[in-house]
N, C-alpha and C. Protein backbone atom coordinates (compact mmCIF):
# COMPACT_ATOMS: atom_id res chain seq x y z
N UNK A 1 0.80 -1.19 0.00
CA UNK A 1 0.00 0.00 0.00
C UNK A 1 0.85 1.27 0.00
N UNK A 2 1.91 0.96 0.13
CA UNK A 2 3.24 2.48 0.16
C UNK A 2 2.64 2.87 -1.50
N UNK A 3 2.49 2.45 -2.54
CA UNK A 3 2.10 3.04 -3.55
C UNK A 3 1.09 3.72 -3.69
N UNK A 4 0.18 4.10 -2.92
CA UNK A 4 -0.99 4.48 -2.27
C UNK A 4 -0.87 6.03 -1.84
N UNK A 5 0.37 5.90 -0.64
CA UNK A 5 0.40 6.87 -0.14
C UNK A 5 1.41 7.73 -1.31
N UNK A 6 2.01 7.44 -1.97
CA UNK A 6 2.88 8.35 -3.14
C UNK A 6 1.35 9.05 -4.10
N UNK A 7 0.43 8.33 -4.27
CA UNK A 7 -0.77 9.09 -5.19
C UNK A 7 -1.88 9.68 -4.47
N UNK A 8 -1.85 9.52 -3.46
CA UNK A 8 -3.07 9.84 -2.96
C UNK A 8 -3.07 10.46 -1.48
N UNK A 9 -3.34 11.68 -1.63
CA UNK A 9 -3.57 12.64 -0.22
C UNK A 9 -4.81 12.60 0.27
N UNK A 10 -5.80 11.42 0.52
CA UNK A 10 -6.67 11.53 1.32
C UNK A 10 -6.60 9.90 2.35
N UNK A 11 -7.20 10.17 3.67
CA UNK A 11 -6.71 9.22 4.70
C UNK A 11 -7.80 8.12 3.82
N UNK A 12 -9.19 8.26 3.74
CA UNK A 12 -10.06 7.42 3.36
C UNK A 12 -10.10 6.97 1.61
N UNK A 13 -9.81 6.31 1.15
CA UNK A 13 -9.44 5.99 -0.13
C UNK A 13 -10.94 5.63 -1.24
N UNK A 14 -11.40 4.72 0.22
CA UNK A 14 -12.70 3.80 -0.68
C UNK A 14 -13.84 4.48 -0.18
N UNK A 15 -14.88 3.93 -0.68
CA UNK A 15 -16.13 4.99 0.22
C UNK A 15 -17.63 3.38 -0.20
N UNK A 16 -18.33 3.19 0.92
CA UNK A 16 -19.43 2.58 1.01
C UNK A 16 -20.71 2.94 1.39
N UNK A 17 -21.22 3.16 0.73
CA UNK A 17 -22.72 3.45 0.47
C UNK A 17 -23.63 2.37 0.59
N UNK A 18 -24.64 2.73 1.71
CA UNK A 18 -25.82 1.63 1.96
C UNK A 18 -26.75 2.76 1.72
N UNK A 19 -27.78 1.95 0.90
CA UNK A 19 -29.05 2.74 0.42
C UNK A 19 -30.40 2.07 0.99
N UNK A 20 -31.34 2.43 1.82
CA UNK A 20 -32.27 2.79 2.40
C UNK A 20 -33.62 3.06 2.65
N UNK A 21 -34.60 2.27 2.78
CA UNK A 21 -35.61 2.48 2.32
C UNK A 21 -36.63 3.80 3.12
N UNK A 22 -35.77 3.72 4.69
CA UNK A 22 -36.73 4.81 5.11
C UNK A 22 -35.51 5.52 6.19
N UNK A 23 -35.81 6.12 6.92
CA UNK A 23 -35.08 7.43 8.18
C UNK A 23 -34.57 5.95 9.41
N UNK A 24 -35.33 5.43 9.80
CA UNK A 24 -35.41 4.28 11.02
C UNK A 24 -34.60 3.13 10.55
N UNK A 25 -34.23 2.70 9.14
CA UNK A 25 -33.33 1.86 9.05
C UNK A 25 -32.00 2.10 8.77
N UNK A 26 -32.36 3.09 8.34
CA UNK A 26 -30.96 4.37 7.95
C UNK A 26 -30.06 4.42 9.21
N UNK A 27 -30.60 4.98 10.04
CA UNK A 27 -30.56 5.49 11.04
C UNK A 27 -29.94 4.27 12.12
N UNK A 28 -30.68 3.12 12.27
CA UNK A 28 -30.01 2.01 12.87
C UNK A 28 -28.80 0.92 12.09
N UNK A 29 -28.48 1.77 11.02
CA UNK A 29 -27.21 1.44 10.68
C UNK A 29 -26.23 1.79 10.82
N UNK A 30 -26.47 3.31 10.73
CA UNK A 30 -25.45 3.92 11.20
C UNK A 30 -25.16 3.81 12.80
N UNK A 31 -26.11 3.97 13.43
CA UNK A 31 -25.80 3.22 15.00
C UNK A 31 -24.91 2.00 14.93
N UNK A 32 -25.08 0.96 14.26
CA UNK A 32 -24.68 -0.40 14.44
C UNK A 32 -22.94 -0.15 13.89
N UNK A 33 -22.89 0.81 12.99
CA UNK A 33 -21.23 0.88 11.98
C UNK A 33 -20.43 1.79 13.33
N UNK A 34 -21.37 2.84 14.14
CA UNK A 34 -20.89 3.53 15.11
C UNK A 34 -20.56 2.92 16.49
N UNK A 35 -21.31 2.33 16.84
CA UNK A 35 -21.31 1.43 18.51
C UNK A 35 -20.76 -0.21 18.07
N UNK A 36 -21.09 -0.89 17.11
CA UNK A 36 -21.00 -2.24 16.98
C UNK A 36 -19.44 -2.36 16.35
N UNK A 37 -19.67 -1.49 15.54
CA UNK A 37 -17.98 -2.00 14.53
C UNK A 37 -17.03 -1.09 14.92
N UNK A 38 -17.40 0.34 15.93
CA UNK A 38 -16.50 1.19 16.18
C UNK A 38 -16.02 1.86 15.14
N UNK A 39 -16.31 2.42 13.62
CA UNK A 39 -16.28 3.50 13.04
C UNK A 39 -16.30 5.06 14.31
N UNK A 40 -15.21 6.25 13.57
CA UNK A 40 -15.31 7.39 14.37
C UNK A 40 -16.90 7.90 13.59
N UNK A 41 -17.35 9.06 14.39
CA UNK A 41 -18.12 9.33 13.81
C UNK A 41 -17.93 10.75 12.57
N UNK A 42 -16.58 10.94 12.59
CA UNK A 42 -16.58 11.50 10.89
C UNK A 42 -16.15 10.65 9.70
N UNK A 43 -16.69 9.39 10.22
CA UNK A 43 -16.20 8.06 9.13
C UNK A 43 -17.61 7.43 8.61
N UNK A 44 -19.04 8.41 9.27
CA UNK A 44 -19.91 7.67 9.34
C UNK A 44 -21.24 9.02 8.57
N UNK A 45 -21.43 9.12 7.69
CA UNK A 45 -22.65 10.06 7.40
C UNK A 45 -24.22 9.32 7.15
N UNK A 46 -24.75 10.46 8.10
CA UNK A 46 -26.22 9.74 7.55
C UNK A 46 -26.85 10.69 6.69
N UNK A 47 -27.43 10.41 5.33
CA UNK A 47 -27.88 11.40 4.21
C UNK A 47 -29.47 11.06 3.88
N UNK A 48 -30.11 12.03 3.81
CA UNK A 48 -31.51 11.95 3.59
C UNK A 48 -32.23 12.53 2.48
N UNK A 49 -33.32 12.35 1.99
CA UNK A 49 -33.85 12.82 0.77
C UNK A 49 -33.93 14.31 0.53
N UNK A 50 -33.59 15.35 1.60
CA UNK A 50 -33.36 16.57 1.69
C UNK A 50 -32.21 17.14 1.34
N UNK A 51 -31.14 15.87 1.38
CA UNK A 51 -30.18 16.29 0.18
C UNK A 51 -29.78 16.24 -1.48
N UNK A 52 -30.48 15.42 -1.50
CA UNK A 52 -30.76 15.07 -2.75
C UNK A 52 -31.54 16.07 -3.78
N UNK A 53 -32.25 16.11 -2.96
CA UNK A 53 -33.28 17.29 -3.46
C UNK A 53 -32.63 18.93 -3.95
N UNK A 54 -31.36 19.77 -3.06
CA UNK A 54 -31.19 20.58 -2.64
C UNK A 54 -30.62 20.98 -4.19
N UNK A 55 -30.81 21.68 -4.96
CA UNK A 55 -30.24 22.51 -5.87
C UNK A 55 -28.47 22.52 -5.74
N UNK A 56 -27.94 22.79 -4.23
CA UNK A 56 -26.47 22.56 -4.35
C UNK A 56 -25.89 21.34 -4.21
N UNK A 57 -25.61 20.97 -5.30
CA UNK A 57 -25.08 20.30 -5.69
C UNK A 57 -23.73 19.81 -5.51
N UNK A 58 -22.93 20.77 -4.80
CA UNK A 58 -21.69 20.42 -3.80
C UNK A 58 -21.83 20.18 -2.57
N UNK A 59 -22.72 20.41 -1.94
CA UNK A 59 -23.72 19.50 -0.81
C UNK A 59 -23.24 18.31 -0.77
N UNK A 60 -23.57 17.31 -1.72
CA UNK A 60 -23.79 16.23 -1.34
C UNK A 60 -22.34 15.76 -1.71
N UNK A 61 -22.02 16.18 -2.54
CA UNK A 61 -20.28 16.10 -2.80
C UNK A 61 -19.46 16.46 -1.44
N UNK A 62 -20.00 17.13 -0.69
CA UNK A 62 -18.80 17.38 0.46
C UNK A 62 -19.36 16.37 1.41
N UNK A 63 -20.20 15.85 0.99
CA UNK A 63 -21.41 14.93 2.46
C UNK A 63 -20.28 13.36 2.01
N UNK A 64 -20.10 13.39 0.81
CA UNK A 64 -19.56 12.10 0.55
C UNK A 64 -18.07 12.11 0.34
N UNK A 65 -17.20 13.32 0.17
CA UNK A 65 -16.06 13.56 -0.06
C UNK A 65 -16.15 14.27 0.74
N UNK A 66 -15.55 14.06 2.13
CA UNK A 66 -15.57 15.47 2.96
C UNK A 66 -14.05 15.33 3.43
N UNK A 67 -13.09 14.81 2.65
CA UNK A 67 -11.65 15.07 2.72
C UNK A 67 -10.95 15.92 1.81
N UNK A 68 -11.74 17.37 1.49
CA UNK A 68 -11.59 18.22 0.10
C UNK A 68 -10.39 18.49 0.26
N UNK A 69 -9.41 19.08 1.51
CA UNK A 69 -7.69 19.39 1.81
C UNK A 69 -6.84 18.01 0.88
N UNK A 70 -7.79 16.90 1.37
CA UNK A 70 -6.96 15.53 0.70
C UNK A 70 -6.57 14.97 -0.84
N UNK A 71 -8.35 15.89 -1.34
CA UNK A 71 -8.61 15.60 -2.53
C UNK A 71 -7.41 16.50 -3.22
N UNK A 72 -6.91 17.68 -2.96
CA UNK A 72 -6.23 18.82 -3.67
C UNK A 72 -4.83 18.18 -3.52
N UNK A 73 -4.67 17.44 -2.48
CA UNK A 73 -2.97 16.70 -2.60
C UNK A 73 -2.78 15.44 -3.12
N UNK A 74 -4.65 15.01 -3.34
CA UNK A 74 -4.59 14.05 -4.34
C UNK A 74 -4.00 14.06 -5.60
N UNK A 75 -4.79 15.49 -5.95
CA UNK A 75 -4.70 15.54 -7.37
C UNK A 75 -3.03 16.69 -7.64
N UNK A 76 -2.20 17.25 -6.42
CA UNK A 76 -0.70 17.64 -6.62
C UNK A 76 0.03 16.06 -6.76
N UNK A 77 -0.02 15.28 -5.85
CA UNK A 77 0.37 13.98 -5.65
C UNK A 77 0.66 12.89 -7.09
N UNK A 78 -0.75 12.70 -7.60
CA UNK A 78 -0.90 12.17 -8.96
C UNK A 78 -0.60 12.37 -9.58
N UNK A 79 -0.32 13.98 -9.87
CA UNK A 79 0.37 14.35 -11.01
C UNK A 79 1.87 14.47 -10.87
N UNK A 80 2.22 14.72 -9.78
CA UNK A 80 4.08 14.77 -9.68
C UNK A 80 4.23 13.33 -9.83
N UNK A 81 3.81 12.51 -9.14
CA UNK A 81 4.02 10.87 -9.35
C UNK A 81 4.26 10.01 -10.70
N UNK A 82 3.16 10.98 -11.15
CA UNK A 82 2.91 10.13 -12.49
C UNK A 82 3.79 10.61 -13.38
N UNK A 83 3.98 12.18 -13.30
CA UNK A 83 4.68 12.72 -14.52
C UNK A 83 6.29 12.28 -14.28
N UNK A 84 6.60 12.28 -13.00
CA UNK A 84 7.84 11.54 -12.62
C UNK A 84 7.87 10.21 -13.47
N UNK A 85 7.00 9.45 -12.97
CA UNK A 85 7.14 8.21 -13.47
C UNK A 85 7.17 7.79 -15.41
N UNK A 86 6.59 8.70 -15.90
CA UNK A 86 6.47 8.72 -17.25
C UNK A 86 7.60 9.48 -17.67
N UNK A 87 8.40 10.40 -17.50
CA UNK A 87 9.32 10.92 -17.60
C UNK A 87 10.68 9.85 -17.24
N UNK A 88 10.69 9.33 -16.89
CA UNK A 88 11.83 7.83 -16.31
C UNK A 88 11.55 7.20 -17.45
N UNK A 89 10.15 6.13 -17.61
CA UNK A 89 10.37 5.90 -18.94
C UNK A 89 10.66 6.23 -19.91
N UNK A 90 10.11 7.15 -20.54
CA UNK A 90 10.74 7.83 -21.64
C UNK A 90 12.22 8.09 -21.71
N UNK A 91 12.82 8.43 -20.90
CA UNK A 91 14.28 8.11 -20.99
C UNK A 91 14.63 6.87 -21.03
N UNK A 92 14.37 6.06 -20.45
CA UNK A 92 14.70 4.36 -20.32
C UNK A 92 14.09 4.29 -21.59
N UNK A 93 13.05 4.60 -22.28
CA UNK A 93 12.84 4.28 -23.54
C UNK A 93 14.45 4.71 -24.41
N UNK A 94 14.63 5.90 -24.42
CA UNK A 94 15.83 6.77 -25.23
C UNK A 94 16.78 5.77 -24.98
N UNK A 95 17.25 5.16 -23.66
CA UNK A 95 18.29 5.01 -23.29
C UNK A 95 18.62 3.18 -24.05
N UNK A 96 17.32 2.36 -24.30
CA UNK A 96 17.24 1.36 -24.66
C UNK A 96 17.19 1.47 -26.01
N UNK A 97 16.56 2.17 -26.76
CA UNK A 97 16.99 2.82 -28.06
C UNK A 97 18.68 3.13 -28.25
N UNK A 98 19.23 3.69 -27.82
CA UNK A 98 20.57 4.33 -27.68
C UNK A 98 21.19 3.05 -27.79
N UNK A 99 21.20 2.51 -26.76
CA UNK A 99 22.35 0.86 -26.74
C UNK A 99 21.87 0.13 -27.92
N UNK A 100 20.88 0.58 -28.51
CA UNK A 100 20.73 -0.80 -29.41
C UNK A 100 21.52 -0.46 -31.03
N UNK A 101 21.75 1.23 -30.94
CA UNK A 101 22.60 1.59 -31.64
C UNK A 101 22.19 2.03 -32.94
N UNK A 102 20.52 2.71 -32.69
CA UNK A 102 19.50 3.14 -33.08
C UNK A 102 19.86 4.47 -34.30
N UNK A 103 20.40 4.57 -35.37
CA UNK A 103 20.91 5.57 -36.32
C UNK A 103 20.38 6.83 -35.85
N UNK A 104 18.94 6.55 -35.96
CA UNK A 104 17.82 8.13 -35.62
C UNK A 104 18.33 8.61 -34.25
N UNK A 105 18.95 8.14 -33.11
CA UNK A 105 18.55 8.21 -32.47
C UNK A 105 19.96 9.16 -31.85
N UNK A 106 20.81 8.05 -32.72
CA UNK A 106 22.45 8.70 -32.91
C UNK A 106 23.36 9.87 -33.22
N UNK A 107 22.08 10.19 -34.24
CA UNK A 107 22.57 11.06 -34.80
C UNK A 107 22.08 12.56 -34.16
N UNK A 108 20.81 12.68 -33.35
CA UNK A 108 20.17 13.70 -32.37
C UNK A 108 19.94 12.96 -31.00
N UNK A 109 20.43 12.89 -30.89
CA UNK A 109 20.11 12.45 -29.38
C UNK A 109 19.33 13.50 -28.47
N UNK A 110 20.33 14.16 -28.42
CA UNK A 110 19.79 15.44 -27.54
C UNK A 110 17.79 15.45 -27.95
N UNK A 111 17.64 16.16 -29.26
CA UNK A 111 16.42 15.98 -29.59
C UNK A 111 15.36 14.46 -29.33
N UNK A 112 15.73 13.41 -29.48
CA UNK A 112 15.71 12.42 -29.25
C UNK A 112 14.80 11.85 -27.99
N UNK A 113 15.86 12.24 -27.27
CA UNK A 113 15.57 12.47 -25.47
C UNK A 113 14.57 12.90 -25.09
N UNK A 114 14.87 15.10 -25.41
CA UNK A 114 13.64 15.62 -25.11
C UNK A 114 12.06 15.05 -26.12
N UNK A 115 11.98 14.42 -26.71
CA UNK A 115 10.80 14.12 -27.48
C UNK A 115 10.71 12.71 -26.74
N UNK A 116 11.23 11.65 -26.58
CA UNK A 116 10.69 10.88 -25.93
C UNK A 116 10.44 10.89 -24.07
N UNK A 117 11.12 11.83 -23.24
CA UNK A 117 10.89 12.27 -21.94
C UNK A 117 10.04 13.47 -21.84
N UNK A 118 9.53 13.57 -23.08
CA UNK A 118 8.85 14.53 -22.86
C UNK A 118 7.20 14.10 -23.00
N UNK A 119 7.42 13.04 -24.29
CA UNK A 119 5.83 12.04 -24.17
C UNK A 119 5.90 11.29 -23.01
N UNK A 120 6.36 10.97 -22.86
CA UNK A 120 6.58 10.40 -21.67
C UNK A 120 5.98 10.98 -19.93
N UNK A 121 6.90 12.15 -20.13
CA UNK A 121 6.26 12.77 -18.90
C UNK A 121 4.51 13.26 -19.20
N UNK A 122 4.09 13.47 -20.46
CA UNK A 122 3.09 14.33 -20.71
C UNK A 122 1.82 12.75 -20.39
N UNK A 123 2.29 11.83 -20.41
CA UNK A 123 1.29 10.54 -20.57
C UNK A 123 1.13 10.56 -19.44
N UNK A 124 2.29 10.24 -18.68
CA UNK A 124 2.14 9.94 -17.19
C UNK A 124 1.84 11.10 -16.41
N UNK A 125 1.51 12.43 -16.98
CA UNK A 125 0.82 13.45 -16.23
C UNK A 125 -1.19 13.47 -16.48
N UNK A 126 -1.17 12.84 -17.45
CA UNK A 126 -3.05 12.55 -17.99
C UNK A 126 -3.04 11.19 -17.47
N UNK A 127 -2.21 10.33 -17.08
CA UNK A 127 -2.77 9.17 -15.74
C UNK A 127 -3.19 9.70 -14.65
N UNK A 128 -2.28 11.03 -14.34
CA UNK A 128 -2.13 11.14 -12.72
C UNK A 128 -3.53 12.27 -12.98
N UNK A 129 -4.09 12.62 -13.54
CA UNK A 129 -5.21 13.46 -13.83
C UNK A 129 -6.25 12.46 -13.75
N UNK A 130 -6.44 11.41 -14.52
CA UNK A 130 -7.27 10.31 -14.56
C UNK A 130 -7.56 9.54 -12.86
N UNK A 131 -6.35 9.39 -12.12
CA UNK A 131 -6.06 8.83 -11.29
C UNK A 131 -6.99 9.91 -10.23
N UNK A 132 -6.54 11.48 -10.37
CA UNK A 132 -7.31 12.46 -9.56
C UNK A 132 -8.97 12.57 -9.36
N UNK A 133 -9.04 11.98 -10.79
CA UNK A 133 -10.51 12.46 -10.87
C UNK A 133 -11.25 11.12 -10.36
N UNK A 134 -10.76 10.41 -9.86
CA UNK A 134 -11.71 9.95 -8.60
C UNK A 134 -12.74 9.22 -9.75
N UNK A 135 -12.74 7.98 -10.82
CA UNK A 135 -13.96 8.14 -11.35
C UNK A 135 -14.95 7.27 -10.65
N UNK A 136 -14.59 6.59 -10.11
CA UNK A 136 -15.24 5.29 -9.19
C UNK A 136 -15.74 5.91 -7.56
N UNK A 137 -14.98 7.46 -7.66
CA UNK A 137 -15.97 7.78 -6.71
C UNK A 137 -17.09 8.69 -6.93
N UNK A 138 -17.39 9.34 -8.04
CA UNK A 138 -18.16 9.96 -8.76
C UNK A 138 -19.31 9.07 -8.99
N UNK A 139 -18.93 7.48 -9.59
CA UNK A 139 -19.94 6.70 -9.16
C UNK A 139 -20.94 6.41 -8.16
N UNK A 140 -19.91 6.52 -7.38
CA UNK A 140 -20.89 6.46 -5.80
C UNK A 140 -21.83 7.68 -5.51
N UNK A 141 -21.29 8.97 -5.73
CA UNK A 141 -21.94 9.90 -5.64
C UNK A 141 -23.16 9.90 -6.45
N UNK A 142 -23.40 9.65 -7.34
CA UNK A 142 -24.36 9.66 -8.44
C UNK A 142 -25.26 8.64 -7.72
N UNK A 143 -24.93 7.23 -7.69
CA UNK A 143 -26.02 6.50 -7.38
C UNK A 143 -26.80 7.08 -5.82
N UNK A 144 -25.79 7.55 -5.14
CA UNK A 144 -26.74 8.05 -3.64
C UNK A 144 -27.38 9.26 -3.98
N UNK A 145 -26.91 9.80 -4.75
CA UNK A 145 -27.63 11.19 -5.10
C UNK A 145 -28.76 10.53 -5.80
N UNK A 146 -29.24 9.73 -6.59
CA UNK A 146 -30.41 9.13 -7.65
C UNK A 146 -31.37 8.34 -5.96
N UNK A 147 -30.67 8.04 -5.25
CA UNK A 147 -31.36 7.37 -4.22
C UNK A 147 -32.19 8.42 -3.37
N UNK A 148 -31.27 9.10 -3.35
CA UNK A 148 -31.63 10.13 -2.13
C UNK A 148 -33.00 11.03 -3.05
N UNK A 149 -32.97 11.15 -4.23
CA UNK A 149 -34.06 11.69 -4.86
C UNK A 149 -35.16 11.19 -5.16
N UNK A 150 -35.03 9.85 -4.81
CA UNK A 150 -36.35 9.08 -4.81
C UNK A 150 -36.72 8.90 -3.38
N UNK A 151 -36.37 9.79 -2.82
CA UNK A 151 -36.79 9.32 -1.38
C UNK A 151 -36.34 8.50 -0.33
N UNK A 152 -35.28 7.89 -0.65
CA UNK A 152 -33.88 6.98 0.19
C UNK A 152 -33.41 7.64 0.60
N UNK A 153 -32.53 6.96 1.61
CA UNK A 153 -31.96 7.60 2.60
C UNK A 153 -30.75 6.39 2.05
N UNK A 154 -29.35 6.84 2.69
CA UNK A 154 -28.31 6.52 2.55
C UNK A 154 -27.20 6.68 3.74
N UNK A 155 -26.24 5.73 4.29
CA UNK A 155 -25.58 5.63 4.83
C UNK A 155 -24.00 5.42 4.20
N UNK A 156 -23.27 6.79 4.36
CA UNK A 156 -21.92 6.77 3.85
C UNK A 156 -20.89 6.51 4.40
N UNK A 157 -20.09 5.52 4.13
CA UNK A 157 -18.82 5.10 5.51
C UNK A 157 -17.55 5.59 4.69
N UNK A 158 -16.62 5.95 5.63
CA UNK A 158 -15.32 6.17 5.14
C UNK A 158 -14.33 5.59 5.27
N UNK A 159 -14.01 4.22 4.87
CA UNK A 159 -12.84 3.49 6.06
C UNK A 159 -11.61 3.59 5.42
N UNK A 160 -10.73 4.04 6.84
CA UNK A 160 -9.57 4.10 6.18
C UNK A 160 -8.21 2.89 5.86
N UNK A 161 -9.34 1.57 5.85
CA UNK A 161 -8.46 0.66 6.01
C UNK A 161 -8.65 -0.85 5.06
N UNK A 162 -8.21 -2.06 4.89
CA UNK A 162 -8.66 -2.29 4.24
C UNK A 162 -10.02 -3.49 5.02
N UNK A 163 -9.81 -3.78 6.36
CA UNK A 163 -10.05 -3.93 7.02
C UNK A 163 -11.72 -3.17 7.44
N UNK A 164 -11.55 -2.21 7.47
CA UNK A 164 -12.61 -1.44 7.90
C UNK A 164 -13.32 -1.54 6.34
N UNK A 165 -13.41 -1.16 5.31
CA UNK A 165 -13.68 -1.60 4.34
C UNK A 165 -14.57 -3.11 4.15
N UNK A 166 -14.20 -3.99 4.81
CA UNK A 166 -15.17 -5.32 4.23
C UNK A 166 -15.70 -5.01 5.73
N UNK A 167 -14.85 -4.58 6.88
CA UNK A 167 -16.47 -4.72 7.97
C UNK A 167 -17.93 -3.90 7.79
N UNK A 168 -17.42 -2.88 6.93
CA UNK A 168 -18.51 -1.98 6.41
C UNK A 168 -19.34 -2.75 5.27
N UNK A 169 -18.68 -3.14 4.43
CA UNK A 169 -19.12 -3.85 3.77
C UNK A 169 -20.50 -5.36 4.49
N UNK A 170 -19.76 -5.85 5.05
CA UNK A 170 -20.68 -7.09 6.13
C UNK A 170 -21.74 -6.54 6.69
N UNK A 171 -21.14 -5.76 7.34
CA UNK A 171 -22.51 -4.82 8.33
C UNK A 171 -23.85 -3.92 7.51
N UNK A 172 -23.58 -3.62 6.39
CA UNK A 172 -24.80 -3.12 5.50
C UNK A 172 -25.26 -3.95 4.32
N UNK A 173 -24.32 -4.93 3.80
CA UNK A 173 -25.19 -5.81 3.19
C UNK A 173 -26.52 -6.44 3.55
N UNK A 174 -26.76 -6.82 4.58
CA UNK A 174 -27.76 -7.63 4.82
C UNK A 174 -28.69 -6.87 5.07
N UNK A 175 -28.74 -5.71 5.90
CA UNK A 175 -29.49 -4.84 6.29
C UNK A 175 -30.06 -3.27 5.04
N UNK A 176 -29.65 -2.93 4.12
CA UNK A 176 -29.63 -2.06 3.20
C UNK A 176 -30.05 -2.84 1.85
N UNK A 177 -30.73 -1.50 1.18
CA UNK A 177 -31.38 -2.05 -0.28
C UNK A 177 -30.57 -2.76 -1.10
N UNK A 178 -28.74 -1.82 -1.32
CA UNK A 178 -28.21 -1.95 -2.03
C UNK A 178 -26.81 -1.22 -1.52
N UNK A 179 -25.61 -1.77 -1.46
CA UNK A 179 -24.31 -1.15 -1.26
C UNK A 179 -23.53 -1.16 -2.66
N UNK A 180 -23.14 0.17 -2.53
CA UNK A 180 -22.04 0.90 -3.83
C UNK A 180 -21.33 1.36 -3.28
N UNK A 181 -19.76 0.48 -3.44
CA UNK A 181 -18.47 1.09 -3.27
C UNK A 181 -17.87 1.70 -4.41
N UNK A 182 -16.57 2.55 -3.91
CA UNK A 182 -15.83 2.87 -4.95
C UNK A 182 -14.74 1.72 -4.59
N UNK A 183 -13.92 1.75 -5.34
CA UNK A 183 -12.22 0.95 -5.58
C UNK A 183 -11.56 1.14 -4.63
């Protein structure tokens, strides 16, 4: 998981969503993830059809992403990482080209270099963009937001572990309409 912490500036990575048929079951889930499994309680949101509803629309985005400081060193993180990392190749590309004694490659090198460390870095900077934009958690948001507008209620967990992750998982399966994680 050390590769984890090089891309990603937020403590909670994954996110689980239990969806809800009314306030009273909602409600005794989140009790059970709070007292039974020991979640803190900023690891634990309870969301209701009054958000869903609400015109702001970053509402419910901060209700389900409420590590926004994390998200912004997510997305510095991803991109130095990545563009690092694509920038290495691309030279290791040049450099494996070079030994093989590559004419084109011989004769400009210099140019050579900068054109392949430079695709290079530019690829591995639209991973670390891809990587930022969270798309699997955008998922989640969408389906609780579609829930919450029909009148569901939803229970959002944040675990920061991988551990906490399937106990969240156990504990709202059985009891909830439907659970949507992200990755």
């Amino acid at each position: 998981m050390q590769w984890q912490k090089a891309l990603f500036g937020e403590r909670s990575l994954t996110k689980v969503a239990g969806l809800f048929v009314d306030r009273a079951s909602a409600e005794t889930a989140a009790s059970q993830l709070l007292d039974g499994a020991g979640f803190a309680p900023a690891q634990v949101r309870l969301l209701g059809p009054e958000v869903g509803n609400l015109q702001d629309r970053d509402l419910l985005a901060r209700q389900v992403e409420p590590e926004q400081g994390g998200i912004w060193r997510t997305i510095l993180r991803a991109h130095l990482t990545m563009g690092l990392l694509g920038l290495v190749a691309g030279t290791l590309l040049f450099a494996g080209w070079w030994l093989s004694g590559d004419a084109a490659i011989r004769t400009t090198p210099g140019m050579a270099w900068v054109s392949m460390a430079g695709f290079g870095a530019t690829f591995g900077l639209l991973l670390g963009g891809l990587l930022a934009m969270r798309p699997d958690h955008g998922r989640v948001i969408s389906r609780v937001r579609r829930a919450l507008r029909l009148g569901r209620w939803a229970v959002v967990v944040h675990p920061v572990s991988a551990e906490q992750t399937q106990l969240a998982l156990t504990r709202l399966r059985p009891i909830s309409l439907r659970v949507v994680r992200s990755f």
